[in-house]
Structures are given as structure tokens and as C-alpha cells.
Protein backbone atom coordinates (compact mmCIF):
# COMPACT_ATOMS: atom_id res chain seq x y z
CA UNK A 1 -34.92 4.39 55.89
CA UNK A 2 -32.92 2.93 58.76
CA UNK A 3 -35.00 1.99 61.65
CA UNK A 4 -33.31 4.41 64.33
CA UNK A 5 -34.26 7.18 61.62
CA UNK A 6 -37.43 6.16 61.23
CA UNK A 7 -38.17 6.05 64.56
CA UNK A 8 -36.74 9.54 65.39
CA UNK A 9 -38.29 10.81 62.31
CA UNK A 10 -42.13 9.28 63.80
CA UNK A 11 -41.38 9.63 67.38
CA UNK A 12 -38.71 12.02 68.61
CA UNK A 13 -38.68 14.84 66.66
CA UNK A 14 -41.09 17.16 67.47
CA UNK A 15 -43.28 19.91 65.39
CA UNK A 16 -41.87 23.22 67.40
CA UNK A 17 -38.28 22.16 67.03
CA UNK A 18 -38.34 20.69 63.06
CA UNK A 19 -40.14 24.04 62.15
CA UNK A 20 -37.96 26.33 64.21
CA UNK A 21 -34.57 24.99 62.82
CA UNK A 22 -35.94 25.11 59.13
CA UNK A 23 -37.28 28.37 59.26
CA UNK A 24 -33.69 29.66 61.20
CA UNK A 25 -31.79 27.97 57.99
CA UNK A 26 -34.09 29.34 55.51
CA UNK A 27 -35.04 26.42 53.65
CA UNK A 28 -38.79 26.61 55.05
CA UNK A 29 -39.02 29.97 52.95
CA UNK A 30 -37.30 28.42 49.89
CA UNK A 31 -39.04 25.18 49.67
CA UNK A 32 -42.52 27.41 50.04
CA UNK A 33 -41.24 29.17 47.07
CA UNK A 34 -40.27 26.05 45.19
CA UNK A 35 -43.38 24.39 45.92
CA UNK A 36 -45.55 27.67 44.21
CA UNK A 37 -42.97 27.37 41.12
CA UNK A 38 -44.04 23.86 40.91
CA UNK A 39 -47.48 24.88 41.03
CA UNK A 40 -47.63 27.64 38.46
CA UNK A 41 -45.65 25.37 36.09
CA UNK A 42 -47.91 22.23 35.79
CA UNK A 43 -51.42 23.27 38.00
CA UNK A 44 -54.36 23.03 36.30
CA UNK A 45 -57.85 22.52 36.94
CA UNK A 46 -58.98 19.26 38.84
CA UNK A 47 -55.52 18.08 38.67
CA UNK A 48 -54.51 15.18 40.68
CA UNK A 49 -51.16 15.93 42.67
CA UNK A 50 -49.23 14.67 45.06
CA UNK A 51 -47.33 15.96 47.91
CA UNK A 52 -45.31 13.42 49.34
CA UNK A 53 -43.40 13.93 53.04
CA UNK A 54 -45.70 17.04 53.03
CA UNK A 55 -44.60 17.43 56.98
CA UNK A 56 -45.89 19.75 59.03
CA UNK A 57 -47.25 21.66 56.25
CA UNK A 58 -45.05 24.46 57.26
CA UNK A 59 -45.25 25.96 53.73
CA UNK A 60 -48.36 27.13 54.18
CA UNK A 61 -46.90 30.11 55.84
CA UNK A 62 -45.15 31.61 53.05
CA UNK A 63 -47.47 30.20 50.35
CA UNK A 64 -50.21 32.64 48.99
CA UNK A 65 -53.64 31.84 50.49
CA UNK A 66 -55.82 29.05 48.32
CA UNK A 67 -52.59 28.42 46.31
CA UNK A 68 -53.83 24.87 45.97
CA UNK A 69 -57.90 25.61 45.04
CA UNK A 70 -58.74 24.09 41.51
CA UNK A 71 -56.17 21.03 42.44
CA UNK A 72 -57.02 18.03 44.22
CA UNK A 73 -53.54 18.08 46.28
CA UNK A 74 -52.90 15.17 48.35
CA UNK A 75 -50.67 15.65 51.17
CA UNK A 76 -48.78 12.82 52.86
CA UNK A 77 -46.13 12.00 55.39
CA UNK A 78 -45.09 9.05 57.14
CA UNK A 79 -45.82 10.75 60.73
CA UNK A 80 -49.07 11.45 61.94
CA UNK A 81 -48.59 14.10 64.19
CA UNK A 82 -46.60 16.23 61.20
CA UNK A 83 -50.13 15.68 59.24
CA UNK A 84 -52.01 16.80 62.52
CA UNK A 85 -50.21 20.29 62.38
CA UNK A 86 -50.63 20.29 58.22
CA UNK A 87 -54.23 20.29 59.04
CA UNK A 88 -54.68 23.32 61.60
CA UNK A 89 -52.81 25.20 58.92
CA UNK A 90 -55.20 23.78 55.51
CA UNK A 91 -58.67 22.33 57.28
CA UNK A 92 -59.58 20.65 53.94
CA UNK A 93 -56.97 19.17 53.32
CA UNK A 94 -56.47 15.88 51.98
CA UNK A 95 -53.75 14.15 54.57
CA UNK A 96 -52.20 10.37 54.15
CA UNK A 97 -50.21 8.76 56.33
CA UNK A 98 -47.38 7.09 54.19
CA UNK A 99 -44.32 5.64 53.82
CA UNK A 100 -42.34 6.52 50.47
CA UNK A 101 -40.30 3.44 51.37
CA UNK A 102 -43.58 1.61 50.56
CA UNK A 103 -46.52 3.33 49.88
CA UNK A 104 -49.87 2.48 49.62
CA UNK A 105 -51.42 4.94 47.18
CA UNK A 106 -52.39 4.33 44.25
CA UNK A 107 -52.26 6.61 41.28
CA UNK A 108 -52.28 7.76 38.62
CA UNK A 109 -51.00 11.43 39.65
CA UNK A 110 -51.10 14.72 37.21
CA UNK A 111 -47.71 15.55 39.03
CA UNK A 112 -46.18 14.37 42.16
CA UNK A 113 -43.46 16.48 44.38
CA UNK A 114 -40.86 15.54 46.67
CA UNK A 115 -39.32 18.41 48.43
CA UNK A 116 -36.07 17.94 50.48
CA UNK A 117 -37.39 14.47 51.38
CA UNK A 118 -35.06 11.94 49.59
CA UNK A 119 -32.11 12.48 51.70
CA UNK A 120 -33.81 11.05 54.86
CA UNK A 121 -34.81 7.87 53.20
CA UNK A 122 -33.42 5.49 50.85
CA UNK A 123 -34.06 7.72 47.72
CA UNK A 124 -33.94 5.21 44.89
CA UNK A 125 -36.56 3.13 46.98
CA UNK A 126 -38.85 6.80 47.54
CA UNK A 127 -38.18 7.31 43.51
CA UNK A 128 -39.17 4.02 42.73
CA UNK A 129 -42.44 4.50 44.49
CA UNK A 130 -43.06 7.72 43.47
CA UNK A 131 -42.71 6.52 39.34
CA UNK A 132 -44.83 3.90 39.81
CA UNK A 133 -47.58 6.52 40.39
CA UNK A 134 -47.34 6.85 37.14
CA UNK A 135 -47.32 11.36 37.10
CA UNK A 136 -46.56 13.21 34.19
CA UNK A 137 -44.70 15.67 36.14
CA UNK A 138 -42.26 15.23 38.88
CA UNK A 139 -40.67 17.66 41.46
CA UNK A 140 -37.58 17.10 43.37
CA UNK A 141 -36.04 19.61 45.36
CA UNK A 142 -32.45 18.67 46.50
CA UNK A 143 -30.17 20.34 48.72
CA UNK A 144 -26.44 20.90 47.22
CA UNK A 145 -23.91 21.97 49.66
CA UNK A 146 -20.67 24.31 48.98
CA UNK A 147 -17.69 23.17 48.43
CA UNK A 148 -16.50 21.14 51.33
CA UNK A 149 -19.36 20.42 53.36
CA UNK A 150 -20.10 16.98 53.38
CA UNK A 151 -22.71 16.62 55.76
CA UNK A 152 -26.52 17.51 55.14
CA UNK A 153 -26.43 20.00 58.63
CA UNK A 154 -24.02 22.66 58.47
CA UNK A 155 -21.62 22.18 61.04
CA UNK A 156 -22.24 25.64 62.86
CA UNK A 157 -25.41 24.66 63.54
CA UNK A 158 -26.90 23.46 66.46
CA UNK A 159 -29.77 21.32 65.93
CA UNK A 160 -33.16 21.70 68.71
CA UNK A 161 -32.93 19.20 71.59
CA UNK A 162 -35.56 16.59 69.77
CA UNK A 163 -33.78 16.51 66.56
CA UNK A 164 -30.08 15.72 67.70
CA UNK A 165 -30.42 12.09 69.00
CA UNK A 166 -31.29 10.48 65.27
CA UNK A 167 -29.37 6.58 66.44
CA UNK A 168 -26.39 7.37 64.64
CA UNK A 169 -27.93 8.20 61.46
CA UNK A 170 -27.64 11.21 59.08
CA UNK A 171 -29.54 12.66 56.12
CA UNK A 172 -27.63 11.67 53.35
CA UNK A 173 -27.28 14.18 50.22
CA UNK A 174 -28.57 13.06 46.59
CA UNK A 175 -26.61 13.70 43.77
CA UNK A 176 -29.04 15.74 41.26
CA UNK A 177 -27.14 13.08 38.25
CA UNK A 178 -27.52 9.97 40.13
CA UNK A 179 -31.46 11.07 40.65
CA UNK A 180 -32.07 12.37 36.51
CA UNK A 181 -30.15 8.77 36.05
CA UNK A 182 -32.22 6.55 38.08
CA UNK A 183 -35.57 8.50 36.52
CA UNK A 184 -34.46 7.83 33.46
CA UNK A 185 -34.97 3.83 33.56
CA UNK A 186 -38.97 5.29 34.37
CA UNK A 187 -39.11 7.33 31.46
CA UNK A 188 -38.54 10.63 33.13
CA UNK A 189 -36.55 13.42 31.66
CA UNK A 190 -35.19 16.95 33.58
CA UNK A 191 -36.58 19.05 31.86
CA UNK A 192 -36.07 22.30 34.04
CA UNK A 193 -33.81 23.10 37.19
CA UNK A 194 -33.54 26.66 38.99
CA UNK A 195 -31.69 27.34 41.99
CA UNK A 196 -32.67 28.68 45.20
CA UNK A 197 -29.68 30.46 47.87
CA UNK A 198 -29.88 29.16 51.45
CA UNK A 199 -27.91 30.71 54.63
CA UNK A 200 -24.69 28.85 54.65
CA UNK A 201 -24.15 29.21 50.90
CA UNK A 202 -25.98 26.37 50.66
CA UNK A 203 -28.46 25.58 47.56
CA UNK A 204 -32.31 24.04 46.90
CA UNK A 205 -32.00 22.80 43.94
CA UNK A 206 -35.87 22.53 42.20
CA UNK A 207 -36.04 19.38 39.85
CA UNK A 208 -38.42 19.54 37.04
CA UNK A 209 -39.13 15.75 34.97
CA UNK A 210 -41.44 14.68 32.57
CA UNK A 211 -42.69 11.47 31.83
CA UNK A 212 -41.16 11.03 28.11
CA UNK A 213 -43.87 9.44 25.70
């Protein structure tokens, strides 16, 4: 991750503003739903998972209540202060503060997710990082734009005050073949994708891989 977006991404940005603008643009609401499609398809008692740049834990609002019970879900996020606000919303939760860029966790994982967090970093560097946890499962969620739109926020859109000065530096899209391309040098194979419609005909795309024997 560049330093300026680091830095906006651990300083600037604040928890009002990140959660206003994705619940506004829908993807809140659709990564909530792609995160309980994630857990029906590979929970299962005392499993070991992974949430990595959990945020603000702003799922929690459209996720059914105890949704995680019977897992041992770690959450993580490379700023504090998004963890902070995970917690008022899941007391028990298990929180990390992380980089994906270079973690320090050590695994191994029953499944680990990733959801719409790849585009802020350098995603074969998170991907990297997240194989080497060695899960079974892994869960991407990518956003695909239509036709035409290059960049990552729609251009009608007007982002809150704290998360328009980002140094320069943009989310960058991941192509969902360059990703199932790169996992495949770990083993991993796509073994499921569904769709998700956003406002602005945009798409979250949910990424299903398993670790191939």
C-alpha cells in the first residue's frame, strides 16, 4: 500500500464518514450478505476463520445476531480505531491489528475472507499473506464496474470530507482472472462465484477457493 494511502487509510479517514458513504452506495448491505454466504458455505463448529480488513465491523448491522457463535472468527484491520468501533458492535470479539501487506498472524485458518479489501493495497502482496495462512477456504469479494468506468468511485459520487484527500492515490480494481491466477501458484482453485447488484450498476463479485490437495 502506498504510504499516502496508508496513512489516510490509519489516520484521516474517519468511522462516521467510511460507514456513511458505504452504506449510501450499498455495498455495506451486500458485503453483509456476502460475508453470511461465506459463512453458511464453509462454518462449522470451532472453526478457525479469519476476517481480514474486518473495518469498522459495519456488517454487523445487516448480519443476523450470533451469526459467528460456534466459530472462533478473528477479526483484523490495519487501523485501530476501525477495530475500536468493530468492538462496540461484537464485545467478544476477537480484534487484531494487522497489516495484510505483512502480517503477523500465524495460522493455520479453517477459511480466511477478504471482502472489498484488495483494491486498497497491493493485492498480490495481501494474497500472498493470506495463502501462507495456509486456509482451506478462501473468500474474496471484488468489485467489477460497468462498462466504462474505470475508476473504483463512481464518478457521481461525492466522497465525505475525510475520505477525499487520499495523497494522490486511488483504490485500484482487481481483475477476478488475474486473482484465480495468482491463487493458483498456492494451490487454490475458484470453486464458486455469485454476483451481488450495487447502485451504479456496479457488481460484488463473491470469490469462493479451495485449497486443491
Amino acid at each position: 500500500m502506498p504510504s499516502t494511502l496508508r496513512d489516510a487509510w490509519t489516520t484521516r479517514v474517519q468511522v462516521e464518514d467510511y460507514e456513511a458513504h458505504m452504506a449510501a452506495i450499498g455495498q455495506a448491505q451486500a458485503n453483509a450478505a456476502h460475508m453470511a454466504d461465506f459463512l453458511q458455505r464453509v462454518g462449522e463448529p470451532g472453526a478457525r476463520l479469519l476476517i481480514a480488513g474486518a473495518g469498522t465491523g459495519q456488517m454487523f448491522d445487516y448480519l443476523p445476531p450470533g451469526v459467528f457463535d460456534g466459530c472462533r472468527a478473528f477479526f483484523t484491520d490495519i487501523n485501530p480505531r476501525f477495530l475500536a468501533a468493530l468492538r462496540q458492535r461484537s464485545p467478544g470479539a476477537l480484534c487484531v491489528a494487522d497489516d495484510m501487506e505483512s502480517s503477523a498472524l500465524k495460522g493455520p485458518f479453517h477459511a480466511a475472507a477478504a471482502v472489498l479489501v484488495l483494491e486498497h493495497i497491493r493485492w498480490r502482496l495481501g494474497l500472498d499473506t493470506l495463502t501462507a495462512l495456509n486456509p482451506r477456504y478462501l473468500f474474496l469479494v471484488l468489485q467489477r464496474n460497468p462498462e466504462g468506468m474505470t475508476t473504483a468511485v463512481s464518478p457521481t459520487r461525492v466522497l465525505p470530507a475525510s475520505m477525499q484527500n487520499l495523497g494522490g492515490q486511488h483504490p485500484e480494481l482487481v481483475d477476478k482472472n488475474e486473482a484465480a491466477t495468482h491463487l493458483q501458484r498456492f494451490g487454490y482453485a475458484l470453486i464458486e462465484e455469485w454476483p451481488r447488484k450495487v447502485p451504479d450498476s456496479k457488481v460484488m463479485l463473491g470469490l469462493l477457493f479451495e485449497r486443491v490437495p
